[in-house]
C-alpha atoms as a PDB file:
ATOM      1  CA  UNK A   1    -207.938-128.293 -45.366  1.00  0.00           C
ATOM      2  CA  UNK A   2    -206.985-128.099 -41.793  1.00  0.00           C
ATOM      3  CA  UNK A   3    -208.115-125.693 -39.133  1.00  0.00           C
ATOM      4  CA  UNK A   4    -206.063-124.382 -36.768  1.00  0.00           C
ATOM      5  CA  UNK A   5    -207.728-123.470 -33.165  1.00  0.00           C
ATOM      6  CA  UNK A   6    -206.659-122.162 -29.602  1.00  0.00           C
ATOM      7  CA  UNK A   7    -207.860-122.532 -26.188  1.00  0.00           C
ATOM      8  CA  UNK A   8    -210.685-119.466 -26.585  1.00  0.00           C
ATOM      9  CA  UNK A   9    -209.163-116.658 -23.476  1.00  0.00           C
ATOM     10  CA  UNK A  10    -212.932-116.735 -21.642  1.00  0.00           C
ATOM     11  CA  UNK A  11    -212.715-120.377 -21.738  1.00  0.00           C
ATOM     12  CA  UNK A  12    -210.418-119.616 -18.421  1.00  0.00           C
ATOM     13  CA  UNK A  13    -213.145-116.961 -17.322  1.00  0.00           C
ATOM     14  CA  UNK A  14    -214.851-120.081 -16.223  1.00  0.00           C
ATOM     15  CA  UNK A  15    -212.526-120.131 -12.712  1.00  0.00           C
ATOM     16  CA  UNK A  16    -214.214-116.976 -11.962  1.00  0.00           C
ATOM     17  CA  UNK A  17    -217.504-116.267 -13.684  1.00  0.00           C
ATOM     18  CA  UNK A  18    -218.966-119.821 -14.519  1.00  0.00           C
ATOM     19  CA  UNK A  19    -217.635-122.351 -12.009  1.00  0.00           C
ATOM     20  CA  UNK A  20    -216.276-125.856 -12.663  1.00  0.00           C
ATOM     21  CA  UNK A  21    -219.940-126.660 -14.726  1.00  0.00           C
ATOM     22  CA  UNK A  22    -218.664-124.076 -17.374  1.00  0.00           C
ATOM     23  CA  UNK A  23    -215.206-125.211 -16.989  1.00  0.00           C
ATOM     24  CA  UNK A  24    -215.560-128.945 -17.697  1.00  0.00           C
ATOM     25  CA  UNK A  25    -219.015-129.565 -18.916  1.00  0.00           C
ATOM     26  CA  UNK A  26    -220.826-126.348 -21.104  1.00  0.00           C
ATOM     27  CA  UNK A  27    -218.172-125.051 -23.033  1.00  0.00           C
ATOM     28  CA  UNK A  28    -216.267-128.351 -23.804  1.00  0.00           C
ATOM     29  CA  UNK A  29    -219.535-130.194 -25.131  1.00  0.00           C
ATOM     30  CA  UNK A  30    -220.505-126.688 -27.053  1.00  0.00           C
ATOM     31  CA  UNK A  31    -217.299-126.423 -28.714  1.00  0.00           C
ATOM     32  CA  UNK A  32    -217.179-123.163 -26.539  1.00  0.00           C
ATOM     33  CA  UNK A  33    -213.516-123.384 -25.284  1.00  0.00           C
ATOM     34  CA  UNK A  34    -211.837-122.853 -28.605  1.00  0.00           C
ATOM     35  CA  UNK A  35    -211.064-120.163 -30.679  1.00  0.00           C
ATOM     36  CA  UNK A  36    -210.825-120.662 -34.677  1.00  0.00           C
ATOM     37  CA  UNK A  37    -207.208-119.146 -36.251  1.00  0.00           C
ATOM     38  CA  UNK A  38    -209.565-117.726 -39.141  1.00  0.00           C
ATOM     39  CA  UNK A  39    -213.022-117.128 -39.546  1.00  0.00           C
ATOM     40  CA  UNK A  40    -214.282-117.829 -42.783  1.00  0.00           C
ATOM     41  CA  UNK A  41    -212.722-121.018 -44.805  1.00  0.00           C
ATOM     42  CA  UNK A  42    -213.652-121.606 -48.796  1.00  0.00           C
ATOM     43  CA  UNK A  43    -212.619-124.523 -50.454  1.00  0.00           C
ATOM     44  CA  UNK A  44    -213.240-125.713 -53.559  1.00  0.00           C
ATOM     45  CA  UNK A  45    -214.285-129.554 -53.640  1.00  0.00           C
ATOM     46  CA  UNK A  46    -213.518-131.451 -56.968  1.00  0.00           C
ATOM     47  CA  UNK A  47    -215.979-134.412 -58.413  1.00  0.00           C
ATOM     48  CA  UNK A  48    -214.424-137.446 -57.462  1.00  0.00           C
ATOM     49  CA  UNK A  49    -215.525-140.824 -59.668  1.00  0.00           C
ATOM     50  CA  UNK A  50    -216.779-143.342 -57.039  1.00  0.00           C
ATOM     51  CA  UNK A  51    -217.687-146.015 -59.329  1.00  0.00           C
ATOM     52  CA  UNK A  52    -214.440-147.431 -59.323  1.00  0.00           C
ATOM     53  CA  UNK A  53    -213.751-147.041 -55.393  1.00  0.00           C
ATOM     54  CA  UNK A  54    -214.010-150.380 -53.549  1.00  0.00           C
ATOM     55  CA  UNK A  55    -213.787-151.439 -49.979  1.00  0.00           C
ATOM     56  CA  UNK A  56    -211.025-153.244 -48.665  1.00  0.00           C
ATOM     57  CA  UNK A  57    -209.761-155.331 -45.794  1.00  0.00           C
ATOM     58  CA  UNK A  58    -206.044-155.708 -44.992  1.00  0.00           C
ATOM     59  CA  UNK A  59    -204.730-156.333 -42.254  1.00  0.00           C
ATOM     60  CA  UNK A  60    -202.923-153.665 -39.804  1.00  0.00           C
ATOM     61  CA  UNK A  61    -199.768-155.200 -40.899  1.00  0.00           C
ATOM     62  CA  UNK A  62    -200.232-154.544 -44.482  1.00  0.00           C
ATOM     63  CA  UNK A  63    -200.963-151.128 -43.725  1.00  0.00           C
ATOM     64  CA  UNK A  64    -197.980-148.749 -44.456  1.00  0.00           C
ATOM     65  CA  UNK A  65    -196.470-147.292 -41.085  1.00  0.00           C
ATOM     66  CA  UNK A  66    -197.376-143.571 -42.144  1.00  0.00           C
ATOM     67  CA  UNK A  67    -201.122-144.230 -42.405  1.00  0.00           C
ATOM     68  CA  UNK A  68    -201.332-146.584 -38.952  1.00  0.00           C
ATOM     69  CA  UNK A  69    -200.731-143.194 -37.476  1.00  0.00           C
ATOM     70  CA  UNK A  70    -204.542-142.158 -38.501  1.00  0.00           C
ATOM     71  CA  UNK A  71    -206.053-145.493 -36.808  1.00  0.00           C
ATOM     72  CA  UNK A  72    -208.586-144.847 -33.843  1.00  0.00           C
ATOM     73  CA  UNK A  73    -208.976-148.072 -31.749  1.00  0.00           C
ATOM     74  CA  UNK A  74    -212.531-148.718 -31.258  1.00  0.00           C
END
């Protein structure tokens, strides 16, 4: 399920009230400067079978374009 969020209005407060440490440090390490489009979320999770999951190792140009999208370089 994906969650939508916004920049959180007091987030900007920080120019005035908190200074540059709120601005740039507090609230983006405490999650602080967003705002969550809803504020409960229920889903219902369905037993998967792992026994017959595998790992495996393909190379990036195996990998179908729409799911190289997803990669994070590390």
């Amino acid at each position: 399920m994906t969650v939508r969020c916004t920049i959180n209005g007091w987030y900007l407060g920080n120019l005035i009230f908190g200074g540059l440490i709120g601005l740039l440090i507090v609230d983006p390490a405490t999650g602080a400067m967003y705002r969550l489009s809803t504020d409960i979320v229920s889903v219902s999770l369905e037993p998967k079978n792992f026994s017959e999951r595998s790992l495996q190792i393909i190379d990036i140009n195996d990998l179908p374009k729409e799911y190289r999208k997803h990669l994070i370089a590390l």
